[in-house]
C-alpha atoms as a PDB file:
ATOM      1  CA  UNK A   1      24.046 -11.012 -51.024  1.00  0.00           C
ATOM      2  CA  UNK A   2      22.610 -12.767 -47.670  1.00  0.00           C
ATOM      3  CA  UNK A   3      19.040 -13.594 -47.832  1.00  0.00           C
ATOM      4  CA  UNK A   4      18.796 -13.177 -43.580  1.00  0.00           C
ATOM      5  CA  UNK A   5      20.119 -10.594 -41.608  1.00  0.00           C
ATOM      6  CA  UNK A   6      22.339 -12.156 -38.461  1.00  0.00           C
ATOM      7  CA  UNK A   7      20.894 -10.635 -35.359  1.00  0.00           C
ATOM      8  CA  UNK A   8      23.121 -11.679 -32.094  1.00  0.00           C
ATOM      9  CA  UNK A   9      21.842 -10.156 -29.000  1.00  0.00           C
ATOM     10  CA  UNK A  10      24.802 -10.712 -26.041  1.00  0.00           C
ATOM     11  CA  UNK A  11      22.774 -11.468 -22.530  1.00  0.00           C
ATOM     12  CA  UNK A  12      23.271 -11.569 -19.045  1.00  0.00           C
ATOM     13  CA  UNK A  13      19.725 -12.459 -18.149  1.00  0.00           C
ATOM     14  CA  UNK A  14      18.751  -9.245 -15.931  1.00  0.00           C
ATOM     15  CA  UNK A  15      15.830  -7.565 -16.493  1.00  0.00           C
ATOM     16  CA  UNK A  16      16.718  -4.982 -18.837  1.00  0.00           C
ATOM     17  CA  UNK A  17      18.317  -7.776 -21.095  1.00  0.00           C
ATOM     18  CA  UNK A  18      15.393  -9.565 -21.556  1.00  0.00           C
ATOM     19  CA  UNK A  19      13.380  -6.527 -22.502  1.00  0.00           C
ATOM     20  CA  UNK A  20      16.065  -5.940 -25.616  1.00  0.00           C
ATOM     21  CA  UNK A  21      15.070  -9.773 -26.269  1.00  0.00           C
ATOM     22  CA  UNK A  22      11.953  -9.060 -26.123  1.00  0.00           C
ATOM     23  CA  UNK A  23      11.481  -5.995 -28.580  1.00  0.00           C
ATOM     24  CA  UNK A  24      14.476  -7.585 -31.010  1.00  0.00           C
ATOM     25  CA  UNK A  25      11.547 -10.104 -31.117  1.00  0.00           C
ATOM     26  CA  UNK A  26       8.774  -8.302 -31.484  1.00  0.00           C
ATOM     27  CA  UNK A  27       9.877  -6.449 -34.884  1.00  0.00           C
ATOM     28  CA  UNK A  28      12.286  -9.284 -36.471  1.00  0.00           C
ATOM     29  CA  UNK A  29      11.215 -10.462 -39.816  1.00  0.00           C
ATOM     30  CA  UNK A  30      11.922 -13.676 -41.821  1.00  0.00           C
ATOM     31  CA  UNK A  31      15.086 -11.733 -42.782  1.00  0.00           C
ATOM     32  CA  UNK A  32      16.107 -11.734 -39.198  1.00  0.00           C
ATOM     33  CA  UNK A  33      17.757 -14.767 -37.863  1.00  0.00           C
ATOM     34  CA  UNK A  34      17.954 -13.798 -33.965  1.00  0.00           C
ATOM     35  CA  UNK A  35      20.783 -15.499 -30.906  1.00  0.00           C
ATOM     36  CA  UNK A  36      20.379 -14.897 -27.816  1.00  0.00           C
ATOM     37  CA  UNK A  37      24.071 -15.351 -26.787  1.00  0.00           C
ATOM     38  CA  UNK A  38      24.572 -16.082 -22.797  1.00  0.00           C
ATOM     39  CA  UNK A  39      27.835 -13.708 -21.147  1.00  0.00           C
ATOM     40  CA  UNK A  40      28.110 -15.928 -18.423  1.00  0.00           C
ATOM     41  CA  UNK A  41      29.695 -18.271 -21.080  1.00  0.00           C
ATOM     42  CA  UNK A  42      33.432 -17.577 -21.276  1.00  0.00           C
ATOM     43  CA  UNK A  43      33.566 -17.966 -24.887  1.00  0.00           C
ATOM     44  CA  UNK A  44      30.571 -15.489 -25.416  1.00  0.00           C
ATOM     45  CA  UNK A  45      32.461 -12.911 -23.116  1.00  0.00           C
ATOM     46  CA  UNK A  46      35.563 -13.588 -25.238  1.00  0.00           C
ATOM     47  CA  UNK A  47      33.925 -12.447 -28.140  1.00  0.00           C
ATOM     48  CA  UNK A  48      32.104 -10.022 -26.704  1.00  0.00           C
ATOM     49  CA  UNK A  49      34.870  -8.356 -25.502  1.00  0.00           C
ATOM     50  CA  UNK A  50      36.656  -8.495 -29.473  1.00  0.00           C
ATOM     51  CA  UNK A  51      33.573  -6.925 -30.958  1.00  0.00           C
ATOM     52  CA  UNK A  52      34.078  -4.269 -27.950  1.00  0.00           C
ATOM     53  CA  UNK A  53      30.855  -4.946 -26.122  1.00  0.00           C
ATOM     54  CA  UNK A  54      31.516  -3.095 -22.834  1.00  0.00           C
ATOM     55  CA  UNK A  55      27.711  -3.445 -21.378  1.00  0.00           C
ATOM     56  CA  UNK A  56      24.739  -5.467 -21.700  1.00  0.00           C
ATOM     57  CA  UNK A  57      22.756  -6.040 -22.959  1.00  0.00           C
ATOM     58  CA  UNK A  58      24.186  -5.815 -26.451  1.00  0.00           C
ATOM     59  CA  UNK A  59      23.143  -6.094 -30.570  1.00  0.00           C
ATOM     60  CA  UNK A  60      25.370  -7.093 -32.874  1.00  0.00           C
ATOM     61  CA  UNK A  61      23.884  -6.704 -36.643  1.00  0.00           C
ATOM     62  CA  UNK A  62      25.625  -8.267 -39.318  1.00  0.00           C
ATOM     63  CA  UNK A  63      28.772  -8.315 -37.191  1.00  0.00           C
ATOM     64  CA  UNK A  64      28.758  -4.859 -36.209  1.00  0.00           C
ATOM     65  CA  UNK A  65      27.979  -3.404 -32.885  1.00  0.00           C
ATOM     66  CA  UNK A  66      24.344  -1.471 -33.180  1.00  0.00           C
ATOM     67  CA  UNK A  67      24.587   2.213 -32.895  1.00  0.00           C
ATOM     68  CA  UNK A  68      21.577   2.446 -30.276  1.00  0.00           C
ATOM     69  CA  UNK A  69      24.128  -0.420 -28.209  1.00  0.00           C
ATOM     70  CA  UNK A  70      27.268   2.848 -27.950  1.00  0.00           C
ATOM     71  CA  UNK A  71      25.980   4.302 -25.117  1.00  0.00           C
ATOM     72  CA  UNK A  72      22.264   5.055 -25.714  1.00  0.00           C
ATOM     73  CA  UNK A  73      18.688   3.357 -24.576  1.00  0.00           C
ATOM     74  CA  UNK A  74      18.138   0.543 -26.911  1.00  0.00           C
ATOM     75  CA  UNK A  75      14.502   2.090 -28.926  1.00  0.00           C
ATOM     76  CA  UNK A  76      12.510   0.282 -31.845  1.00  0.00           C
ATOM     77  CA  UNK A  77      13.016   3.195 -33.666  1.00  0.00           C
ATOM     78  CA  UNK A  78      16.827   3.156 -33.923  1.00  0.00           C
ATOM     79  CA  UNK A  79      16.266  -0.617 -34.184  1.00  0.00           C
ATOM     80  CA  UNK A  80      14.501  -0.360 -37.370  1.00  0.00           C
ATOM     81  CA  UNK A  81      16.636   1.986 -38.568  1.00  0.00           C
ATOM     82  CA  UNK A  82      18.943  -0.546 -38.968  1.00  0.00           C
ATOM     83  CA  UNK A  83      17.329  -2.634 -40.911  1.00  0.00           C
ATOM     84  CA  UNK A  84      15.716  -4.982 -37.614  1.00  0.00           C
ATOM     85  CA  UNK A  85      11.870  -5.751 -39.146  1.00  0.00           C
ATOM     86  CA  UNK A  86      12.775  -5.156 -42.718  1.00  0.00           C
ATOM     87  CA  UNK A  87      12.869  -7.991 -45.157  1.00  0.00           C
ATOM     88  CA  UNK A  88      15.751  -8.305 -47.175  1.00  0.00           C
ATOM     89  CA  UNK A  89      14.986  -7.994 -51.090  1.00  0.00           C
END
C-alpha cells in the first residue's frame, strides 16, 4: 500500500485554476503529494486528454479523475471526501 496519496491538479493558470490550487493546498496532508501540472504544455494536454479531462481546472487522485472535477464546482467538502487532508494509515 502507498504511504502518499498522488494529487495532480491539471492548470491553465486563470483565476478559477488557481483557486482549486489554492484549496487542494490548504487541506493536503503529509499523505498528499500535490503537481500542479501546466495545459499549455503539449504533453500535459496529451495526457489530459487520455485521463478525459475536458475542462480546467482538473484533479486527478490516485490516477482517477475526482468526482467534484465531472461537471460540478470543485468544494472542500467533496475534496475531503476523497480522501484530500486525510493521512494515510
Amino acid at each position: 500500500m502507498s504511504t502518499t496519496r498522488k494529487v495532480e491538479i491539471f492548470s491553465a493558470g486563470c483565476p478559477a485554476c488557481q483557486e482549486a490550487i489554492d484549496l487542494v493546498n490548504k487541506i493536503a496532508c503529509p499523505s498528499c503529494d500535490v503537481t500542479v501540472l501546466d495545459m499549455k504544455a503539449t504533453a500535459v494536454a496529451n495526457r489530459a486528454k487520455s485521463l478525459g479531462i475536458r475542462s480546467v481546472p482538473a484533479i486527478i487522485i490516485d490516477g482517477k479523475l475526482a468526482d467534484c472535477c465531472s461537471g460540478q464546482a470543485i468544494s472542500e467538502a467533496a475534496l475531503r471526501a476523497e480522501g484530500i487532508g486525510q493521512p494515510i494509515p
